[in-house]
N, C-alpha and C. Protein backbone atom coordinates (compact mmCIF):
# COMPACT_ATOMS: atom_id res chain seq x y z
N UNK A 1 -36.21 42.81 50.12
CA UNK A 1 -35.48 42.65 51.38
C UNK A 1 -34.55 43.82 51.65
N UNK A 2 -34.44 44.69 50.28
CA UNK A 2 -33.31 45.58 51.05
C UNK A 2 -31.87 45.72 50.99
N UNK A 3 -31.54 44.60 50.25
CA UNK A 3 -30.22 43.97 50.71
C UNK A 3 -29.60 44.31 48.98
N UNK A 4 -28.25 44.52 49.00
CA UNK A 4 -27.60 44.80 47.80
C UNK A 4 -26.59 43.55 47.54
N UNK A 5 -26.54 42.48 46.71
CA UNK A 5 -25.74 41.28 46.83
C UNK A 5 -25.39 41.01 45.19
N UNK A 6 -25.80 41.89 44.28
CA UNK A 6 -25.32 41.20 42.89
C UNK A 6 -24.60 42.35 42.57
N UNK A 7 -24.30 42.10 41.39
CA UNK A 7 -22.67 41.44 40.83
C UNK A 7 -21.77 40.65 40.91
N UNK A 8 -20.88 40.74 40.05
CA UNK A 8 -19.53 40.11 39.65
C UNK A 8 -18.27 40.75 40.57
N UNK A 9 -17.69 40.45 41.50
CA UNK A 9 -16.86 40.72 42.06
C UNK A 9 -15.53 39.95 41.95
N UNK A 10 -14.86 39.92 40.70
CA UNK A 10 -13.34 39.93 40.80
C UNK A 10 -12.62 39.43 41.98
N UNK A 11 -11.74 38.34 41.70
CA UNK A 11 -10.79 37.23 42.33
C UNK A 11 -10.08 38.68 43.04
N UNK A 12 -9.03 39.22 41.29
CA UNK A 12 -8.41 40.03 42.26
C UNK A 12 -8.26 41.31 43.34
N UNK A 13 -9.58 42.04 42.67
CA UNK A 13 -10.26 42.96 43.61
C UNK A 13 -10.50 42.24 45.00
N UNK A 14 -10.29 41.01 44.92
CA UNK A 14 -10.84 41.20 46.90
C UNK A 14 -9.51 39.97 47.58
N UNK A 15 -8.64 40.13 46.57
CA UNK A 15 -7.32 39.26 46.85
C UNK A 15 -7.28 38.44 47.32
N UNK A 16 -7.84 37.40 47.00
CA UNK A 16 -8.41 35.85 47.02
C UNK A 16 -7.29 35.02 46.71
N UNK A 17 -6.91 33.70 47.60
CA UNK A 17 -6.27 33.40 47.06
C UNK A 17 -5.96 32.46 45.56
N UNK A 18 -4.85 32.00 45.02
CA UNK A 18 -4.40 31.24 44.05
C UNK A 18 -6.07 30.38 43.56
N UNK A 19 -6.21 29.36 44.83
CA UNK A 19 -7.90 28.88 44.56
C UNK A 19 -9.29 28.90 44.47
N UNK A 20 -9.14 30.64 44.99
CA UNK A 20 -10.57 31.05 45.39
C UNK A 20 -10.95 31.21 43.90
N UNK A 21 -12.56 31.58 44.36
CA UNK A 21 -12.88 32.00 42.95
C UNK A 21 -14.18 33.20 42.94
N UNK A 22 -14.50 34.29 41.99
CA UNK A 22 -15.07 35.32 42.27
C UNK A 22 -15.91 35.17 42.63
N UNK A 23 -16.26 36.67 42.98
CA UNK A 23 -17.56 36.34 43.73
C UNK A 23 -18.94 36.45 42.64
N UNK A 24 -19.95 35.91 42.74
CA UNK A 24 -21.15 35.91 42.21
C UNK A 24 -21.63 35.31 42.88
N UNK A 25 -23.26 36.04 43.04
CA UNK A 25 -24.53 35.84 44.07
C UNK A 25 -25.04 34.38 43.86
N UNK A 26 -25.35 33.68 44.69
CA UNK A 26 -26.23 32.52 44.17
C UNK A 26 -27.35 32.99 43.99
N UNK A 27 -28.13 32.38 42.74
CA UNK A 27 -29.51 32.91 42.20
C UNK A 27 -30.42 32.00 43.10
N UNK A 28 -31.39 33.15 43.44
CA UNK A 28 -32.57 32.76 43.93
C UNK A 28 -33.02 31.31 44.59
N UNK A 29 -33.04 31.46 42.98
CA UNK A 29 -34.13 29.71 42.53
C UNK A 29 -33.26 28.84 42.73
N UNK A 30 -32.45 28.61 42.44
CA UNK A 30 -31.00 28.04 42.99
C UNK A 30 -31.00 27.11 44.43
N UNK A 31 -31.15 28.25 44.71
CA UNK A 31 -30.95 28.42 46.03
C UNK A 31 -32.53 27.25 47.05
N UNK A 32 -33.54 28.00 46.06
CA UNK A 32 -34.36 27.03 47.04
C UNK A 32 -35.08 25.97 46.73
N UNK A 33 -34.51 25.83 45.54
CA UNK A 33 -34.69 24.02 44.68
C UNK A 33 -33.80 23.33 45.15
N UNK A 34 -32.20 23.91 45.98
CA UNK A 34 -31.31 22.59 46.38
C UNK A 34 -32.14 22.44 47.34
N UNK A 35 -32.36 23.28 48.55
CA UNK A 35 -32.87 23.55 49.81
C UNK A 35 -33.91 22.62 49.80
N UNK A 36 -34.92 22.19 48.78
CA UNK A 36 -36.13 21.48 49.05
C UNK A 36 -35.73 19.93 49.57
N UNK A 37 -34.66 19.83 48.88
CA UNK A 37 -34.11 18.31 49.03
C UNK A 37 -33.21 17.77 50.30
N UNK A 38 -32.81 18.90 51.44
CA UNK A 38 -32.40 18.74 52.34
C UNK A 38 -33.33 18.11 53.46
N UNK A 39 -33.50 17.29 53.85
CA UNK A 39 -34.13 16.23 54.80
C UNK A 39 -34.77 17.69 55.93
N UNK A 40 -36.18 17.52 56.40
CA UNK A 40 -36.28 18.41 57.28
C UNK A 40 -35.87 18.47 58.42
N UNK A 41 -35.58 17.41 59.21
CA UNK A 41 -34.98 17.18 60.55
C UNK A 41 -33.57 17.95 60.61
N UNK A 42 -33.13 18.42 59.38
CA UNK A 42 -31.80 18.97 59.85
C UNK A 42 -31.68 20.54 59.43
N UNK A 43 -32.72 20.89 59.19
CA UNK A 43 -33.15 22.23 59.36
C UNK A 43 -33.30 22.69 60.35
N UNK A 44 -32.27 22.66 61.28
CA UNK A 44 -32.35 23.14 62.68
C UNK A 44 -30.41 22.99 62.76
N UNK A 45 -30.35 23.58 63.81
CA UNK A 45 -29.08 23.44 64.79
C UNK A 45 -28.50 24.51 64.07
N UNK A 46 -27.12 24.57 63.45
CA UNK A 46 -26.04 25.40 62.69
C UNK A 46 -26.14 25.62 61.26
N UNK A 47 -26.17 26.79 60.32
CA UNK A 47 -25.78 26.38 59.14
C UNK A 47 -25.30 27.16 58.62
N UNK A 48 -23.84 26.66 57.87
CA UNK A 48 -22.65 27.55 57.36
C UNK A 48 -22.59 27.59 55.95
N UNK A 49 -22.42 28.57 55.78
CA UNK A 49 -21.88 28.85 54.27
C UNK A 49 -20.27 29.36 54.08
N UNK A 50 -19.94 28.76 53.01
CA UNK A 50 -18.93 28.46 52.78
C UNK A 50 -18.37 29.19 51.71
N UNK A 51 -17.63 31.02 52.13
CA UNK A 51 -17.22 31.51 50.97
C UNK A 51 -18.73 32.74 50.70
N UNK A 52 -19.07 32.84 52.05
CA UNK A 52 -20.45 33.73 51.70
C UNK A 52 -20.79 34.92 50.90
N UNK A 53 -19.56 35.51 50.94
CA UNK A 53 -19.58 36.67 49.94
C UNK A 53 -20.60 37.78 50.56
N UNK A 54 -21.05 38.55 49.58
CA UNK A 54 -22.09 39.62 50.45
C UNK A 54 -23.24 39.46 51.05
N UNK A 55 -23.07 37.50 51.45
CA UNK A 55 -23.98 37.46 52.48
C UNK A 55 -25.93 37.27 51.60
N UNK A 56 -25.86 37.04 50.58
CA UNK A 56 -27.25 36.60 50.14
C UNK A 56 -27.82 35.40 50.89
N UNK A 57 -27.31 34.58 50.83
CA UNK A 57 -27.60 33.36 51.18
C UNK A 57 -27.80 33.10 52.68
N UNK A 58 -27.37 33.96 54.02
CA UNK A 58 -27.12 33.94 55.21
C UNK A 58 -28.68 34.87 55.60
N UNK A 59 -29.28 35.86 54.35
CA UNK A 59 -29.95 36.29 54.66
C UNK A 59 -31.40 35.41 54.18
N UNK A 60 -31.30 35.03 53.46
CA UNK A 60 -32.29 33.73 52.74
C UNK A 60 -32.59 32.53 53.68
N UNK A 61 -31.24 32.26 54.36
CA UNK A 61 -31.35 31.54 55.62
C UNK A 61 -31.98 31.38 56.46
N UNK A 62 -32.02 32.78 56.91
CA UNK A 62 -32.40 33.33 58.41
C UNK A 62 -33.83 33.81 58.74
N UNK A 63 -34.08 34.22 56.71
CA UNK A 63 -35.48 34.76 56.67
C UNK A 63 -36.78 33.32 56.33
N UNK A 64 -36.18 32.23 55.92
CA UNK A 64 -37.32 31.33 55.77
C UNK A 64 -36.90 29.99 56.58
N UNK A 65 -36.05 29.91 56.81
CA UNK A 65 -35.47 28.41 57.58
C UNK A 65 -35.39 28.82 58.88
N UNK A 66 -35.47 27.84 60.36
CA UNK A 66 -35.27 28.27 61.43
C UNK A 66 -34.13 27.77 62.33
N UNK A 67 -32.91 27.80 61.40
CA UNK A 67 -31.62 27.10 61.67
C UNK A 67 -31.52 28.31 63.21
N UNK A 68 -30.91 27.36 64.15
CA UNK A 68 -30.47 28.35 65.29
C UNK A 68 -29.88 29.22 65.19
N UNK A 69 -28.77 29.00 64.55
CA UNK A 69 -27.79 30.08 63.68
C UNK A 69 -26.76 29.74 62.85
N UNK A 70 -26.86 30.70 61.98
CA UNK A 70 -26.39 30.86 60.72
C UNK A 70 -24.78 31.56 60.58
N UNK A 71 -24.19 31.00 59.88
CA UNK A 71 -22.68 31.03 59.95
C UNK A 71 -22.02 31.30 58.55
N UNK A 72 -22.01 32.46 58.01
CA UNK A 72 -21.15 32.74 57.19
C UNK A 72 -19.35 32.90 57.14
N UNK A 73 -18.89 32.14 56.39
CA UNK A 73 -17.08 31.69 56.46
C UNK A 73 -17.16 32.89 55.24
N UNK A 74 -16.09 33.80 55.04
CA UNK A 74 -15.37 34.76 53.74
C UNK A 74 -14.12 34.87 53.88
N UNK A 75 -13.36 34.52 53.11
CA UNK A 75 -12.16 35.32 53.54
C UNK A 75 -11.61 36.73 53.11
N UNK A 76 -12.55 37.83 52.03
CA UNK A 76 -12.60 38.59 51.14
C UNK A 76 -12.69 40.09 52.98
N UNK A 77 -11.92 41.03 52.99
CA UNK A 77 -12.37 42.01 54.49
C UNK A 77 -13.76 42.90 53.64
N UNK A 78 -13.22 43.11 52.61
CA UNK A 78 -14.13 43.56 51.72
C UNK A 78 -15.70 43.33 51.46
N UNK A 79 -15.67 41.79 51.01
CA UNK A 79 -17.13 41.39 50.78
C UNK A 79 -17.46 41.16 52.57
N UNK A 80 -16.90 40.61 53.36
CA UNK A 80 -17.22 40.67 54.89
C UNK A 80 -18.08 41.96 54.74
N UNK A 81 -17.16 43.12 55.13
CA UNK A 81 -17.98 44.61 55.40
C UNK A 81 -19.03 44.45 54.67
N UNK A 82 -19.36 44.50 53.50
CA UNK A 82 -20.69 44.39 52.42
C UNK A 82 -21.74 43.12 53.33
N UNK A 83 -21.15 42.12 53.57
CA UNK A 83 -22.22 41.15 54.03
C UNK A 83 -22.38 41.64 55.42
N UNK A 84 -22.00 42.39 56.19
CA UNK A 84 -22.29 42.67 57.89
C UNK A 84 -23.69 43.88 57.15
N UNK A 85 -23.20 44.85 56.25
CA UNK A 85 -24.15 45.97 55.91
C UNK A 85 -25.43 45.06 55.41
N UNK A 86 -25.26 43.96 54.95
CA UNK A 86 -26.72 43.57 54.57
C UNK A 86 -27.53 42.68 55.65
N UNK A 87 -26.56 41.96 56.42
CA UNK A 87 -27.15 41.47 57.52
C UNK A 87 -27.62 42.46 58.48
N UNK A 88 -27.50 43.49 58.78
CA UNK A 88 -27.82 44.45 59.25
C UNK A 88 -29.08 45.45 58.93
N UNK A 89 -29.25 45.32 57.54
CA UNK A 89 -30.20 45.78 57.01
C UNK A 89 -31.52 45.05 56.82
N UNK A 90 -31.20 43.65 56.85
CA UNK A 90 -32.19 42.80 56.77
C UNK A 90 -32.58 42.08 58.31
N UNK A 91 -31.92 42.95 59.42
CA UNK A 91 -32.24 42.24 60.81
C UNK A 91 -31.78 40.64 60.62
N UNK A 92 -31.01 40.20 60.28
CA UNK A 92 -30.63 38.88 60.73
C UNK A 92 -29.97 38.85 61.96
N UNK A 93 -30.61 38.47 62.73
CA UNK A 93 -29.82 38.61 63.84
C UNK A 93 -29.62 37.44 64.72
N UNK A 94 -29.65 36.28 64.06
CA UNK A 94 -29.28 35.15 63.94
C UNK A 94 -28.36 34.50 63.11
N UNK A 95 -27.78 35.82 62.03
CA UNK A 95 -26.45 35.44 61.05
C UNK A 95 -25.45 35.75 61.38
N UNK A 96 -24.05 35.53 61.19
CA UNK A 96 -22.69 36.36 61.67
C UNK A 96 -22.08 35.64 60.59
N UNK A 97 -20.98 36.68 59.94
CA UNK A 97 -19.90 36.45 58.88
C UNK A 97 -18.83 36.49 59.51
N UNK A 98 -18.15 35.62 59.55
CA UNK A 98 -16.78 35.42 59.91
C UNK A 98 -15.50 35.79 59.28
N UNK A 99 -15.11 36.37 58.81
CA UNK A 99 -13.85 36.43 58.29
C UNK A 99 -12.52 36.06 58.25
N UNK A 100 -11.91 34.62 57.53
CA UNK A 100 -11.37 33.78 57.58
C UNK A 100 -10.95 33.13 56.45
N UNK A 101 -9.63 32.51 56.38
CA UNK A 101 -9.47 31.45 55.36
C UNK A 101 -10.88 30.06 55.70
N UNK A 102 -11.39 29.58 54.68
CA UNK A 102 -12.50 28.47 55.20
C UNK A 102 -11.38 27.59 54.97
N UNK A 103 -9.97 27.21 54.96
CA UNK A 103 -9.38 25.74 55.01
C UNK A 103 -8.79 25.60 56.76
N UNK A 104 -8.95 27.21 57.14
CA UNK A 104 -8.57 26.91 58.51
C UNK A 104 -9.68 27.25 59.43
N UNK A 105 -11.29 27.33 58.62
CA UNK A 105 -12.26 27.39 59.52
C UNK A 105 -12.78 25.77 60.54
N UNK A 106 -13.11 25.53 61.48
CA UNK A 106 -13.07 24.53 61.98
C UNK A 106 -15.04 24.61 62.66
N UNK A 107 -15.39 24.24 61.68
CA UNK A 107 -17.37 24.18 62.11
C UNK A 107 -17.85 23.64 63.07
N UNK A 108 -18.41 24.24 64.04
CA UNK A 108 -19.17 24.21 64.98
C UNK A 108 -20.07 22.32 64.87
N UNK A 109 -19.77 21.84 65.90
CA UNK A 109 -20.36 20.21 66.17
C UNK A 109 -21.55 20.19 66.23
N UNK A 110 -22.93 21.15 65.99
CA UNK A 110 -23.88 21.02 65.84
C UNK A 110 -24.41 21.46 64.52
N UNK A 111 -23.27 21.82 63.61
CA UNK A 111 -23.97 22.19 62.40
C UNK A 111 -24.30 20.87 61.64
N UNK A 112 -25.44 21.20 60.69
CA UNK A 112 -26.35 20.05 59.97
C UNK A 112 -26.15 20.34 58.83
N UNK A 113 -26.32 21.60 58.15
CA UNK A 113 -26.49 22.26 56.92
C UNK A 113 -24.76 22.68 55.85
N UNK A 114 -24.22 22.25 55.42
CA UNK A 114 -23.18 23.25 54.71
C UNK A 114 -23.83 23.32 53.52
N UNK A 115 -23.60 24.79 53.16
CA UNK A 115 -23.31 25.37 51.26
C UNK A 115 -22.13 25.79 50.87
N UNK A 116 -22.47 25.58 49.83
CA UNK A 116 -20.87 25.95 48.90
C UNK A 116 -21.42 26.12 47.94
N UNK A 117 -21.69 27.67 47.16
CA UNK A 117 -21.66 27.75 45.94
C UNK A 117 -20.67 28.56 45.17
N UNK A 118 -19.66 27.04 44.38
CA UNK A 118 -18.44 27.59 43.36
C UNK A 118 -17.37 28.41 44.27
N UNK A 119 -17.26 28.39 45.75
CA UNK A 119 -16.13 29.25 46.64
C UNK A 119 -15.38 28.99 46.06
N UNK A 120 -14.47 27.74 45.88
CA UNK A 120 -13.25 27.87 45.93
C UNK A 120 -12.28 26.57 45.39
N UNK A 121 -11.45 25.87 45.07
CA UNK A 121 -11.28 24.83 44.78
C UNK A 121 -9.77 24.25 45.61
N UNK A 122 -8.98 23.18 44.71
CA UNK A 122 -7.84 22.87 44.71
C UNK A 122 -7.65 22.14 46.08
N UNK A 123 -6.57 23.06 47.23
CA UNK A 123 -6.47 22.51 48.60
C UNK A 123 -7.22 23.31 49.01
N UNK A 124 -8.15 24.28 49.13
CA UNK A 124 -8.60 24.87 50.00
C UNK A 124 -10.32 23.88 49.95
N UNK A 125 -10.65 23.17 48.80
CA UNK A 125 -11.54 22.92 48.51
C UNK A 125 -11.53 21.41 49.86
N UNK A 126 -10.28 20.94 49.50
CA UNK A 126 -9.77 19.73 50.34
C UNK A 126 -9.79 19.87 51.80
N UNK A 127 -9.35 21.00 52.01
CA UNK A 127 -9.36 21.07 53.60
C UNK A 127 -10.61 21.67 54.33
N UNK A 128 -11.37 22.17 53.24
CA UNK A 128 -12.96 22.29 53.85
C UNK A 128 -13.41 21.37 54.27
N UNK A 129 -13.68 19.84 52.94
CA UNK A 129 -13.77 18.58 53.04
C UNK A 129 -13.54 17.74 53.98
N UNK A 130 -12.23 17.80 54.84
CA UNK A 130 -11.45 17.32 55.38
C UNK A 130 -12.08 17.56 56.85
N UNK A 131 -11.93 19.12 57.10
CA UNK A 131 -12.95 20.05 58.47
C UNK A 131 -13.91 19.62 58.97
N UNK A 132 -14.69 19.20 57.48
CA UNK A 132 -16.63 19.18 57.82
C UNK A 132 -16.52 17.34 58.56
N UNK A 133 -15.46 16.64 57.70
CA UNK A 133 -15.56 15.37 58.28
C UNK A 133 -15.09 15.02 59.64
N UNK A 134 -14.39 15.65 60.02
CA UNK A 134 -13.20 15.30 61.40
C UNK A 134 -14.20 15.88 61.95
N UNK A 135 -15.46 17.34 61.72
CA UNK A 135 -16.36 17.34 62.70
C UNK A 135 -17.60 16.55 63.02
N UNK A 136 -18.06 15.89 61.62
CA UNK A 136 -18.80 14.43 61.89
C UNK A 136 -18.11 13.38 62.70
N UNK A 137 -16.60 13.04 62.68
CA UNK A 137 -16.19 12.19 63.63
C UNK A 137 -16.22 12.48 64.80
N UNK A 138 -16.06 13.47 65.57
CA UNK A 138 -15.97 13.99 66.75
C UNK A 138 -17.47 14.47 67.38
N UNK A 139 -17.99 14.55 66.50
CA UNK A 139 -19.74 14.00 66.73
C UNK A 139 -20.63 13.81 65.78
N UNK A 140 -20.23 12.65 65.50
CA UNK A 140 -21.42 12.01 64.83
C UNK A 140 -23.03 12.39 65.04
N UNK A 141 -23.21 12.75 63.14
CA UNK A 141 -24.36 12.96 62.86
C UNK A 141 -24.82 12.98 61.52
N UNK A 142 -25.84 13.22 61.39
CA UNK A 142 -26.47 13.56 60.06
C UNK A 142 -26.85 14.84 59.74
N UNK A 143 -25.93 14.97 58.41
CA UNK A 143 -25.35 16.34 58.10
C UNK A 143 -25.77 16.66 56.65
N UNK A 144 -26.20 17.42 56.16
CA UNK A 144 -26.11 17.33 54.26
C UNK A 144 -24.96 18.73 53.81
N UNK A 145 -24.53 18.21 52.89
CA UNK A 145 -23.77 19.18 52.30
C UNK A 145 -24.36 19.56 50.58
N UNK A 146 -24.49 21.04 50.53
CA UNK A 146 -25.13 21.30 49.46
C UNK A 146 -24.17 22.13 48.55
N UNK A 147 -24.47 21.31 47.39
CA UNK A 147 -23.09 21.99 46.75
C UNK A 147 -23.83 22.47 45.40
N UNK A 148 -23.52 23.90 45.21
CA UNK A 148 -23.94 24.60 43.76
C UNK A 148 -22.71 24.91 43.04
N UNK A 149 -22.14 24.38 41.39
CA UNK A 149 -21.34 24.79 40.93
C UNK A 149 -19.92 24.67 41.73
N UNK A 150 -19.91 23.84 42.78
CA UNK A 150 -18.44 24.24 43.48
C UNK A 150 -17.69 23.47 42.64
N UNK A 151 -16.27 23.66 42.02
CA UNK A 151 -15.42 23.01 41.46
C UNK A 151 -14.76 22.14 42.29
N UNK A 152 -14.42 21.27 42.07
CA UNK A 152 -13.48 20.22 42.77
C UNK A 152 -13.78 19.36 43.46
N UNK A 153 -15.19 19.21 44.22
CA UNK A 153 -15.61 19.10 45.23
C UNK A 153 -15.63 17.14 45.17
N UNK A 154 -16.34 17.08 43.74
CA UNK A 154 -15.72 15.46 43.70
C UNK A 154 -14.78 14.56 43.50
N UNK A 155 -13.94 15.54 43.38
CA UNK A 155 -12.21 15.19 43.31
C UNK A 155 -11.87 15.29 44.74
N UNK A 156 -12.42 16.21 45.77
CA UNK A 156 -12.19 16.32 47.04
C UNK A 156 -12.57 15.53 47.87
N UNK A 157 -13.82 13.91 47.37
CA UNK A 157 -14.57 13.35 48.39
C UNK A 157 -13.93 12.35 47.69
N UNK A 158 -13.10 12.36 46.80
CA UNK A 158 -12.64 11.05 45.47
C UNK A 158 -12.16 10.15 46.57
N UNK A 159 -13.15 8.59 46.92
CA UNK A 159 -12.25 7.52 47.32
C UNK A 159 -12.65 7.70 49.02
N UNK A 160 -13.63 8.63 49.26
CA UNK A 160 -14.24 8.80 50.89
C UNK A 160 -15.28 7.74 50.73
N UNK A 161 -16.23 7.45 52.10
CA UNK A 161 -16.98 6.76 51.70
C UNK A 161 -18.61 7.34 52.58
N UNK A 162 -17.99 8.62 53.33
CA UNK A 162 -18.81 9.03 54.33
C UNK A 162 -19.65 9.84 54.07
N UNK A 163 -19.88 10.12 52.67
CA UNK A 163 -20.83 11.09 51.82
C UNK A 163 -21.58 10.02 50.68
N UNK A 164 -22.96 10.88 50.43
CA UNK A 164 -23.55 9.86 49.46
C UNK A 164 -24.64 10.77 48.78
N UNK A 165 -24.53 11.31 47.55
CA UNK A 165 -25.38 12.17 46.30
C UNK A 165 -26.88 11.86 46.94
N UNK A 166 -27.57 12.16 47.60
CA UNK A 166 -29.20 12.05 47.67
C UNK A 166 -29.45 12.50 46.22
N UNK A 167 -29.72 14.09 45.83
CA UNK A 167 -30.34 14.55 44.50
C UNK A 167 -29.50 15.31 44.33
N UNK A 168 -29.92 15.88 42.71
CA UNK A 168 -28.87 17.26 42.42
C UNK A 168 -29.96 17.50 41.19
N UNK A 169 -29.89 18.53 40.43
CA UNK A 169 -30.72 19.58 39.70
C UNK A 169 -30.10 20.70 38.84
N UNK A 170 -30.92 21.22 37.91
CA UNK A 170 -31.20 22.67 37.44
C UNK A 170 -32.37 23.08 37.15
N UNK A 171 -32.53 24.12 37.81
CA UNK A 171 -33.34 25.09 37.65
C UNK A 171 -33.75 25.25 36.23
N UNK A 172 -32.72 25.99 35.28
CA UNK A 172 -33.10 26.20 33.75
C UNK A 172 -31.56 25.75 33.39
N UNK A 173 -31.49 25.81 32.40
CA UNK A 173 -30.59 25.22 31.22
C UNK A 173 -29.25 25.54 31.41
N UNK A 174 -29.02 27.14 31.87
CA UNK A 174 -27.62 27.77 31.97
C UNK A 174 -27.92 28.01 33.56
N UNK A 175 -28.62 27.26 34.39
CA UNK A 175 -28.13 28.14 36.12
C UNK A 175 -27.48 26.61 36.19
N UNK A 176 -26.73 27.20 37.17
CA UNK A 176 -25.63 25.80 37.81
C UNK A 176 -25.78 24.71 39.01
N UNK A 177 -25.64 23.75 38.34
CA UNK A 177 -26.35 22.46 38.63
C UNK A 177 -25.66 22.48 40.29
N UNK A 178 -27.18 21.72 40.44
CA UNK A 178 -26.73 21.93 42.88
C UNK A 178 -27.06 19.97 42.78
N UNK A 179 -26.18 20.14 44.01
CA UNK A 179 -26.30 18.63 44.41
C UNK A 179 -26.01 18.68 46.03
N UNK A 180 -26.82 17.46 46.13
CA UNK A 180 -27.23 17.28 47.93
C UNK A 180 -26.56 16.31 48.03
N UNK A 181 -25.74 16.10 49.23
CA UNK A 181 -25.11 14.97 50.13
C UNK A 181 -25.39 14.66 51.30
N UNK A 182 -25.54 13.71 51.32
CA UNK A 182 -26.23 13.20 52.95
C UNK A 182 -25.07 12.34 53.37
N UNK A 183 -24.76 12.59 54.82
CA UNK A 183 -23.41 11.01 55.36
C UNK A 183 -24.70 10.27 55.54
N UNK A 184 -23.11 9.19 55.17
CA UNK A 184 -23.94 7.87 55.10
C UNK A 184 -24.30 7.42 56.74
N UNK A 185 -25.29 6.82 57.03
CA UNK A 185 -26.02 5.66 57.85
C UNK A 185 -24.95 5.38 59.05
N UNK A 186 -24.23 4.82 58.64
CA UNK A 186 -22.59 4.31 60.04
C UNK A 186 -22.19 5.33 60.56
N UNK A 187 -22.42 7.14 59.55
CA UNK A 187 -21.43 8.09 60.28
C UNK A 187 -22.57 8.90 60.74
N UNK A 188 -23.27 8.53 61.35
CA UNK A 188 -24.81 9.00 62.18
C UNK A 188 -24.35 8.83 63.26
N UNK A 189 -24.09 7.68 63.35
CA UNK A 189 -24.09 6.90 64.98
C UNK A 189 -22.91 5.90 64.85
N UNK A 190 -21.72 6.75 65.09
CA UNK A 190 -20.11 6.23 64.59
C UNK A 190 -19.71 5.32 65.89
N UNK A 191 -19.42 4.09 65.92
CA UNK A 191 -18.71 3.33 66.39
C UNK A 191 -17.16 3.92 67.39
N UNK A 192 -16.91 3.12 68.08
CA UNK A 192 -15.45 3.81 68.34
C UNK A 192 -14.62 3.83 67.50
N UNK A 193 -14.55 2.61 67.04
CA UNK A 193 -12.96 2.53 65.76
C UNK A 193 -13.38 3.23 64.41
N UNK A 194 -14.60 4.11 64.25
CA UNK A 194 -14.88 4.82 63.10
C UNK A 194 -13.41 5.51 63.05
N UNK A 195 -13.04 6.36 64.02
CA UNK A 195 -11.68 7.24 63.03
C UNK A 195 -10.79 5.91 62.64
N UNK A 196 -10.83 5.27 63.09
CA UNK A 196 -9.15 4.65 62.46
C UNK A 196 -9.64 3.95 60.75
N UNK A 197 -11.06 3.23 61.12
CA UNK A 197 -11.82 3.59 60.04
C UNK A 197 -11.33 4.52 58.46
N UNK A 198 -11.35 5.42 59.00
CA UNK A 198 -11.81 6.64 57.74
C UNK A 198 -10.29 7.19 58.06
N UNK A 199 -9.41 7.30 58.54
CA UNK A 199 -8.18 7.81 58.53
C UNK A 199 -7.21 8.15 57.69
């Protein structure tokens, strides 16, 4: 493809904050063993990644899935520039990297798809969490969230009820285990009193 996306890129080289965490590429295979388990109907509309880094995954996106468009969140200006040079190189021209804290990114009401692999944890992990749901309330749908290696993430849904594990996996022995979430059934087709609900 063209595209330059590995290594190890250092927390503090790209001045991340207190919760972020470095950068490293999601592998491959990784990548399209969670992907198999995402329901096909929602392989379409928006899909964001979360913490994209130099942009591997936005280009993996764009080149086999036919999401409308593809949405990379970074907050690194650094890995941004690196991920615009590879989206560029690989003609995605259906991807865009944003450059941003992701606890104050606020996702687009037609996205279906989130990833997260290992971005970030603590409160920033929480207020991603928090984002992706207030945009299922405000339009209800069916959404999966795919999570590789992210830390925290079940401490972050601890005691929700609007997410539910479909599958999760490894590839081989040492790559890092991915897991699929689907909302549940009620937050498809949310009622009025759903927010006071889930509040």
């Amino acid at each position: 493809m063209g595209i330059d996306t590995r290594g190890i890129v250092e927390a503090e080289r790209t001045k991340l904050p207190d919760d972020g965490v470095e950068y490293a590429p999601t592998p491959y295979e990784t990548f399209f063993h969670a992907m198999k388990s995402v329901p096909a109907d929602l392989l379409a509309g928006t899909f964001v990644d979360y913490g994209a880094g130099k942009g591997r995954v936005l280009v993996l996106a764009t080149r086999y899935y036919n999401f409308r468009r593809i949405v990379g969140v970074e907050i690194s200006a650094e890995l941004c520039r690196l991920a615009e040079l590879n989206l560029k190189t690989a003609a995605a021209s259906r991807a865009q990297i944003i450059c941003c804290d992701a606890a104050l990114y606020h996702p687009p009401e037609d996205a279906k798809v989130f990833f997260l692999f290992n971005p970030f944890f603590g409160q920033t992990m929480k207020m991603v969490v928090q984002n992706i749901r207030t945009s299922i309330l405000h339009n209800p749908r069916r959404v999966a969230v795919v999570v590789c290696g992210a830390r925290n993430f079940n401490a972050a849904i601890a005691g929700q009820d609007w997410l539910i594990e479909k599958d999760s996996g490894k590839v081989t022995f040492s790559s890092p285990r991915w897991h699929v979430f689907l909302t549940r059934a009620e937050f498809e087709h949310a009622p009025s009193d759903l927010h006071s609900k889930t509040a």
